[in-house]
Every structure is written in structure tokens, then in C-alpha cells.
Protein backbone atom coordinates (compact mmCIF):
# COMPACT_ATOMS: atom_id res chain seq x y z
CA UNK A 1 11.49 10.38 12.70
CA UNK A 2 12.26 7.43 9.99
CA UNK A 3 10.26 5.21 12.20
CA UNK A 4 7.16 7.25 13.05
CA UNK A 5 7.00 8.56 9.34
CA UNK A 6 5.92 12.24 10.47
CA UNK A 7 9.48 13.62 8.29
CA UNK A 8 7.37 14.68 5.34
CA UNK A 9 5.34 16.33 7.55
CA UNK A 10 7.88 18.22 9.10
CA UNK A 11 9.20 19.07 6.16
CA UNK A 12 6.04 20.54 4.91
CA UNK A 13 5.95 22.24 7.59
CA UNK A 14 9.36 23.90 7.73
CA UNK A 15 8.73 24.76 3.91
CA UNK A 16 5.37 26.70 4.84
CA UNK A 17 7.33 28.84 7.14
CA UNK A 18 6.78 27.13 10.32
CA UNK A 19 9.88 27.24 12.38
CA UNK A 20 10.39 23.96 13.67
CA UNK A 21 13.95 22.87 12.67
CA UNK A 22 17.65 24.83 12.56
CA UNK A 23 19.79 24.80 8.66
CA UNK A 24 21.12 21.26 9.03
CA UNK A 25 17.70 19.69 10.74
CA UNK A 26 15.32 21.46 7.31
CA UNK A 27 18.07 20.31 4.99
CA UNK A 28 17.46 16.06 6.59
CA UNK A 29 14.11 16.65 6.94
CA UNK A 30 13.96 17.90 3.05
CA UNK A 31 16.18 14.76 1.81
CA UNK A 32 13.93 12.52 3.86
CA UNK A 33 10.84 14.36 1.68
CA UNK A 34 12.31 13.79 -1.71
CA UNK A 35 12.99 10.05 -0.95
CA UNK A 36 9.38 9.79 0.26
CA UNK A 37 8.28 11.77 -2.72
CA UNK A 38 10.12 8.89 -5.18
CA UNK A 39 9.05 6.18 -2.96
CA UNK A 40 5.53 7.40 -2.97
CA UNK A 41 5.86 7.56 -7.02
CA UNK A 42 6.56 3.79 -7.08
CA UNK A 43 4.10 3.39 -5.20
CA UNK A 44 1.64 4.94 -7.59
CA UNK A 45 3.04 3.02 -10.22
CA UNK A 46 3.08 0.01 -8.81
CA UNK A 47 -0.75 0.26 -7.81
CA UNK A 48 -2.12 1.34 -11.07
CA UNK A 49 -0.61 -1.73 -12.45
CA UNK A 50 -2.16 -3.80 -10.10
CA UNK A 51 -5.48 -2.79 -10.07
CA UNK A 52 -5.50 -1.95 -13.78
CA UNK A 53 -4.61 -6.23 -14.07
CA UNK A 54 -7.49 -7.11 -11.61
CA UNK A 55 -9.54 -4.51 -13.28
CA UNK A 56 -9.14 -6.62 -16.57
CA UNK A 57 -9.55 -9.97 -14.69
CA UNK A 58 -13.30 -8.59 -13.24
CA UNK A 59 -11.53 -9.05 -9.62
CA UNK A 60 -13.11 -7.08 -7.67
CA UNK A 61 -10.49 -4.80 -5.08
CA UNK A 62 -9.81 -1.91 -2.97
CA UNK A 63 -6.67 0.07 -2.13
CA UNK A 64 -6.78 0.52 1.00
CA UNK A 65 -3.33 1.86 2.40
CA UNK A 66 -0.35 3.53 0.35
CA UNK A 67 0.20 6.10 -1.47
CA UNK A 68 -2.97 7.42 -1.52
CA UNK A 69 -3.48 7.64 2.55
CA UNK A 70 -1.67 10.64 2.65
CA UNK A 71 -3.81 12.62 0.00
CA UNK A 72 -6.90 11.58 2.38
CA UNK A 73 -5.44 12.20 5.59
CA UNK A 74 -3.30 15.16 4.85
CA UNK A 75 -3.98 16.64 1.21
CA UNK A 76 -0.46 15.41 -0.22
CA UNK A 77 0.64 12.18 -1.28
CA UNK A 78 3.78 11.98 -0.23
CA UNK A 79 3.70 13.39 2.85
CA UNK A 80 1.84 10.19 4.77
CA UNK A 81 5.11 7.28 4.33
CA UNK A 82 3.60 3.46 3.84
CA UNK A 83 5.89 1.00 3.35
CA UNK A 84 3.79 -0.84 1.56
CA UNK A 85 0.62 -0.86 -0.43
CA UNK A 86 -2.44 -3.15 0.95
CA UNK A 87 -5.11 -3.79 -1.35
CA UNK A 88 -8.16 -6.03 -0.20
CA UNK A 89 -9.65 -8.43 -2.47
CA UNK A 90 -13.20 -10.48 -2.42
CA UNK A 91 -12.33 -13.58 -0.36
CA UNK A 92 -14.18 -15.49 -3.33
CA UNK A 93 -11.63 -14.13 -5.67
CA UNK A 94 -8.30 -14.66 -3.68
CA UNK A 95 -7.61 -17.57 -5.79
CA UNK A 96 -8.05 -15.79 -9.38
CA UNK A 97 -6.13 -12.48 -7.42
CA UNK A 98 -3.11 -15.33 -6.76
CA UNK A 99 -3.01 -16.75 -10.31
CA UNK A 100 -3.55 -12.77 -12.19
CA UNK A 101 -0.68 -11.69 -10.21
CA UNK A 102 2.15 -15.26 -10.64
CA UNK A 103 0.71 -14.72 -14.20
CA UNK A 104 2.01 -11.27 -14.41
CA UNK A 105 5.75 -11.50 -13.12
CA UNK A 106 5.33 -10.62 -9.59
CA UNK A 107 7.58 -11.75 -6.76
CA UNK A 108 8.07 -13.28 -3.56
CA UNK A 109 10.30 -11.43 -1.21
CA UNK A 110 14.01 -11.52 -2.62
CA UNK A 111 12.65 -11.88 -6.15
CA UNK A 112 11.71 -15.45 -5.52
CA UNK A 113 9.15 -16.62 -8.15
CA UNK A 114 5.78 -16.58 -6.68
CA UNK A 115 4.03 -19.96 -5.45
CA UNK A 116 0.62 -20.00 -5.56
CA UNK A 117 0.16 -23.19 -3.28
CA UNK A 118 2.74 -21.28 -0.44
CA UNK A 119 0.18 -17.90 -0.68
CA UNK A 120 -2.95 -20.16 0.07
CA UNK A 121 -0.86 -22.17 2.86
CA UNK A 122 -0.03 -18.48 4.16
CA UNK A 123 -3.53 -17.44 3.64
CA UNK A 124 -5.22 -20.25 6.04
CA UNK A 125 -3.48 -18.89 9.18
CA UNK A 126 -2.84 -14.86 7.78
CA UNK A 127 -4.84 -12.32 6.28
CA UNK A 128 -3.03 -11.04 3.57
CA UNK A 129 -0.08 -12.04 1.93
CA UNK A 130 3.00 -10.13 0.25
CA UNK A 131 4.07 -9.99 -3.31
CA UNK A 132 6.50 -7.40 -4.62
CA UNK A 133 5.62 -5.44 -7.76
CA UNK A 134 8.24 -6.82 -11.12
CA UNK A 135 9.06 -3.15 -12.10
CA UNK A 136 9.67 -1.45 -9.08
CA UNK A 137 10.15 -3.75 -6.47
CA UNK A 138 7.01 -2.34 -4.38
CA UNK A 139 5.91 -4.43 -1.38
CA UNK A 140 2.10 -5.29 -1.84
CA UNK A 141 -0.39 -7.25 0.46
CA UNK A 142 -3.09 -8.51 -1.09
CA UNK A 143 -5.40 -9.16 2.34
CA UNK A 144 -8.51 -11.38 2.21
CA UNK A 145 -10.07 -9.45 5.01
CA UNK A 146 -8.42 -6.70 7.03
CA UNK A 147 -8.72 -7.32 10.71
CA UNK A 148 -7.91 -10.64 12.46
CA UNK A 149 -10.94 -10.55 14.56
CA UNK A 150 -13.43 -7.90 13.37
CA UNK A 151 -16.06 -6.68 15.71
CA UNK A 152 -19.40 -8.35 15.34
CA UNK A 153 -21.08 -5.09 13.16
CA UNK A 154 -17.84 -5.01 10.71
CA UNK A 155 -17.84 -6.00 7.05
CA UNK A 156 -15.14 -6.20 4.76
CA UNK A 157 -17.95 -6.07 2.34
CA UNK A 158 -18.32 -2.19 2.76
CA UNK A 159 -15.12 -1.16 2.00
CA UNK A 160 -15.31 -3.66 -1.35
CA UNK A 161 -18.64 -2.11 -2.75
CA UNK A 162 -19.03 0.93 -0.56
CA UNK A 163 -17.56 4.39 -0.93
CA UNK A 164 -13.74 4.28 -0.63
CA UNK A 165 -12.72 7.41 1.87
CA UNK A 166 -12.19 7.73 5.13
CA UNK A 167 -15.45 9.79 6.45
């Protein structure tokens, strides 16, 4: 269940009434909510910092997986688990996105100190590359573009200036 993420669900389920799990099997599936639940709240935090520093820095972004893909897909936050955050940024701006972000305390893996020369090295053969949030250790890509080989009618573009839900 940890790897296919569908615990919360299963939780909500159970606590709606819906009889899909014995005593012992609610009580996992409701420990596996909570730490989704706290998870999901770093999550939150970590992205309103984020965004609220590009905001500032006239970067222009979109969220486009985390906390908030369970609210759109199943009308609760926490019950959709990311293990990560992804926010796309305007390939023109990559470079300003790099330097907000080592400006602002944010990581390499293992609490490394980020370097901005290894992202763009990174970013030549990958689309996004990962930074961890200083204050609560939140894995973020920052992508320049979100599939490796888009079909021929897809833009990026659209996701950057268009409306930002799934319909």
C-alpha cells in the first residue's frame, strides 16, 4: 500500500463507513493517514515558500504535483501521497529560479549546499532538477519542461500562463 500510495484512501474510506479492513488493518491504515496528513503539511509549507520567493523574483511558475494533487483529484489534500513537490518554471528563467533558490538556503540532497553550475550541468541532459526545502527538508523539482519528448501539439507554455486544473 506504501508503494502505490492508495493508504489515505483507504483510510478515508474505512472512516466513511465502508468496510474494507478488520481492527488491526483500520488502525495501519489510520497511522499511515496521519503521517501523510503531516507530510502533506510540509509540503504546503514548503511550497508557499517557494513560490512566494519566485513570486517576489517576477519568476514566473506552476505547481504542478504535491500537495495539492490530491485536493484536485480527490477533494482532500492529504489523501493523494507525492513524495515530492514539482514545480515548472519558464525555461528563460531557470537560471534566475537556480540563483533565487542557492540564495535562499536550499539544499542539495543530504543537505549539501546547492551548486548552481552542477543544476545547469544536470539540466542539459534532465528536465528538472531536485533541491530540498531549508525548513522542512521537502524534496522539490524545479523542471524546465515536463515531458522528455512531448507530442508535437504539447506546450509547456499552457500550463505556465493557462488555467492551472486538471479539466
Amino acid at each position: 500500500e506504501q508503494r502505490h500510495r492508495v493508504a489515505p484512501l483507504l483510510h478515508h474510506a474505512v472512516a466513511r463507513g465502508v468496510s474494507v479492513a478488520d481492527g488491526g488493518a483500520a488502525e495501519i491504515l489510520a497511522r499511515i493517514a496521519r503521517a501523510n496528513s503531516q507530510r502533506a503539511l510540509r509540503q504546503k509549507a514548503a511550497t508557499l515558500r517557494l513560490v512566494t520567493l519566485f513570486a517576489a523574483e517576477g519568476i514566473v511558475h506552476a505547481e504542478v504535483k504535491g500537495f495539492r494533487l490530491g485536493d484536485l483529484l480527490y477533494g482532500g489534500e492529504t489523501l493523494r501521497h507525492s513524495k515530492d513537490v514539482d514545480v515548472l518554471l519558464d525555461p528563460a528563467q531557470m537560471d534566475a529560479g537556480i540563483a533565487c533558490v542557492a540564495a535562499n538556503g536550499y539544499t542539495a540532497t543530504g543537505g549539501a549546499p546547492l551548486d548552481p553550475q552542477r543544476l545547469h550541468a544536470i539540466l542539459r541532459w534532465h528536465r528538472e532538477v531536485e533541491i530540498h526545502d531549508p525548513r522542512t527538508g521537502v524534496a522539490i523539482e524545479l523542471h524546465s519542461r515536463l515531458l522528455s519528448t512531448a507530442p508535437a501539439a504539447w506546450d509547456d507554455g499552457k500550463v505556465l500562463h493557462g488555467p492551472r486544473d486538471l479539466t
